[in-house]
N, C-alpha and C. Protein backbone atom coordinates (compact mmCIF):
# COMPACT_ATOMS: atom_id res chain seq x y z
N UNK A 1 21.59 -11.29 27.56
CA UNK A 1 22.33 -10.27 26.81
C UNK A 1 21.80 -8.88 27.12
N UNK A 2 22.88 -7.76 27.12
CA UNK A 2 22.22 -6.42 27.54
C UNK A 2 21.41 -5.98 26.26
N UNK A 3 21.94 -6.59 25.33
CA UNK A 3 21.18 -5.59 23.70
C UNK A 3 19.84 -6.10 23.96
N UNK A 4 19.10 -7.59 24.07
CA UNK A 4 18.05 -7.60 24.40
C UNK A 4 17.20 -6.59 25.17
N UNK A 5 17.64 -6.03 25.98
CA UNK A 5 17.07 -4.73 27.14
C UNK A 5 17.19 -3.56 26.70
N UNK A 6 16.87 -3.37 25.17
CA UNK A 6 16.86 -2.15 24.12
C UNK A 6 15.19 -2.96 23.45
N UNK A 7 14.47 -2.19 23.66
CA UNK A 7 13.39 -2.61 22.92
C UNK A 7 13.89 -2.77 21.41
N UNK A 8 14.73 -1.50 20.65
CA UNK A 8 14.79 -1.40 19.42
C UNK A 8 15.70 -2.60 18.52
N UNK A 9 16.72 -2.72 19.15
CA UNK A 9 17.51 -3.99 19.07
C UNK A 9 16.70 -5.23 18.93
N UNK A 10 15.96 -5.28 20.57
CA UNK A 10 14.95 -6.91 20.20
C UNK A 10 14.45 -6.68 18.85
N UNK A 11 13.83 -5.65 18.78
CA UNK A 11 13.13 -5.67 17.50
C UNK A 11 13.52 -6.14 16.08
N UNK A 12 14.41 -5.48 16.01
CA UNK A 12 15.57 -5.51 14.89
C UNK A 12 15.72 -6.84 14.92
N UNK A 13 16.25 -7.70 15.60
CA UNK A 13 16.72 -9.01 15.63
C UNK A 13 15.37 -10.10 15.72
N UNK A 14 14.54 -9.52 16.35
CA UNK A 14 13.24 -10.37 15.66
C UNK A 14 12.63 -10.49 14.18
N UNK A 15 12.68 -9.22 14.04
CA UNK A 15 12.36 -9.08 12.64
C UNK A 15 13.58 -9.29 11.32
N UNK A 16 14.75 -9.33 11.54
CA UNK A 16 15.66 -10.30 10.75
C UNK A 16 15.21 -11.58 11.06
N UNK A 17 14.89 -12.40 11.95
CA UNK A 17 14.95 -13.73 12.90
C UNK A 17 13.78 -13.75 11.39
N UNK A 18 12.92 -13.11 11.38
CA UNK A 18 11.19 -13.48 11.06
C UNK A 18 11.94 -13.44 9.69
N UNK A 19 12.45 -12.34 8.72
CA UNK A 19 13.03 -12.34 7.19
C UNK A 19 13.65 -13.61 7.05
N UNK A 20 14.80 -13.95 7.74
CA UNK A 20 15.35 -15.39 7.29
C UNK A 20 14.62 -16.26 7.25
N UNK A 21 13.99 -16.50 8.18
CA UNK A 21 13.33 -17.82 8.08
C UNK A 21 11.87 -18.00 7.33
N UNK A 22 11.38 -17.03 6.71
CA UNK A 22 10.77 -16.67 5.82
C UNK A 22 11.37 -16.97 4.60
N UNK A 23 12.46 -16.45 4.07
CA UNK A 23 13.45 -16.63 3.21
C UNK A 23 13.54 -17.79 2.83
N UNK A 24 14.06 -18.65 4.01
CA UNK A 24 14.41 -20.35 4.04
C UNK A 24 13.43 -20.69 3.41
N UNK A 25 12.21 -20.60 3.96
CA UNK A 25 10.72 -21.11 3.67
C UNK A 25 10.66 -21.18 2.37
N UNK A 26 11.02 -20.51 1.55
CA UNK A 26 10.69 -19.85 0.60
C UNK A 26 11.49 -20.54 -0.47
N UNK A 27 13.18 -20.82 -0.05
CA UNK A 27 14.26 -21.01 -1.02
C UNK A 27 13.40 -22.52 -0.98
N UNK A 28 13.11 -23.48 0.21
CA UNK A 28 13.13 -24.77 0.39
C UNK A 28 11.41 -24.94 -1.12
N UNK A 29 10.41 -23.86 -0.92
CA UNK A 29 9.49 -24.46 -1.31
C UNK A 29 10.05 -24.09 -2.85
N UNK A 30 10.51 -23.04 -3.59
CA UNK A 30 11.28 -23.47 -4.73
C UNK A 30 12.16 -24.25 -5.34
N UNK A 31 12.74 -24.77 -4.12
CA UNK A 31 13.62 -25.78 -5.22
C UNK A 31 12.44 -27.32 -4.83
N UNK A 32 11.83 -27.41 -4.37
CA UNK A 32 11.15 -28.41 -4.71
C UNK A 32 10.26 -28.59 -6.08
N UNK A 33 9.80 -26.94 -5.98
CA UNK A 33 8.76 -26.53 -7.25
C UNK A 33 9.77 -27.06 -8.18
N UNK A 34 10.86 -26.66 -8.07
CA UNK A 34 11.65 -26.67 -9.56
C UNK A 34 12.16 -28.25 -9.56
């Protein structure tokens, strides 16, 4: 993809990539708690 070959873009989309799945992490270990 050309947007990859924007440092700022990768970035952006890594660091959403890293929030979601953080997120997930997060929804999955609460509903177990609960």
């Amino acid at each position: 993809l050309v947007l990859f070959r924007i440092p700022y873009v990768g970035w952006v989309f890594r660091i959403a990539a890293f929030v979601f799945g953080f997120g997930a992490l997060l929804v999955c270990m609460w509903l177990e708690i609960k």
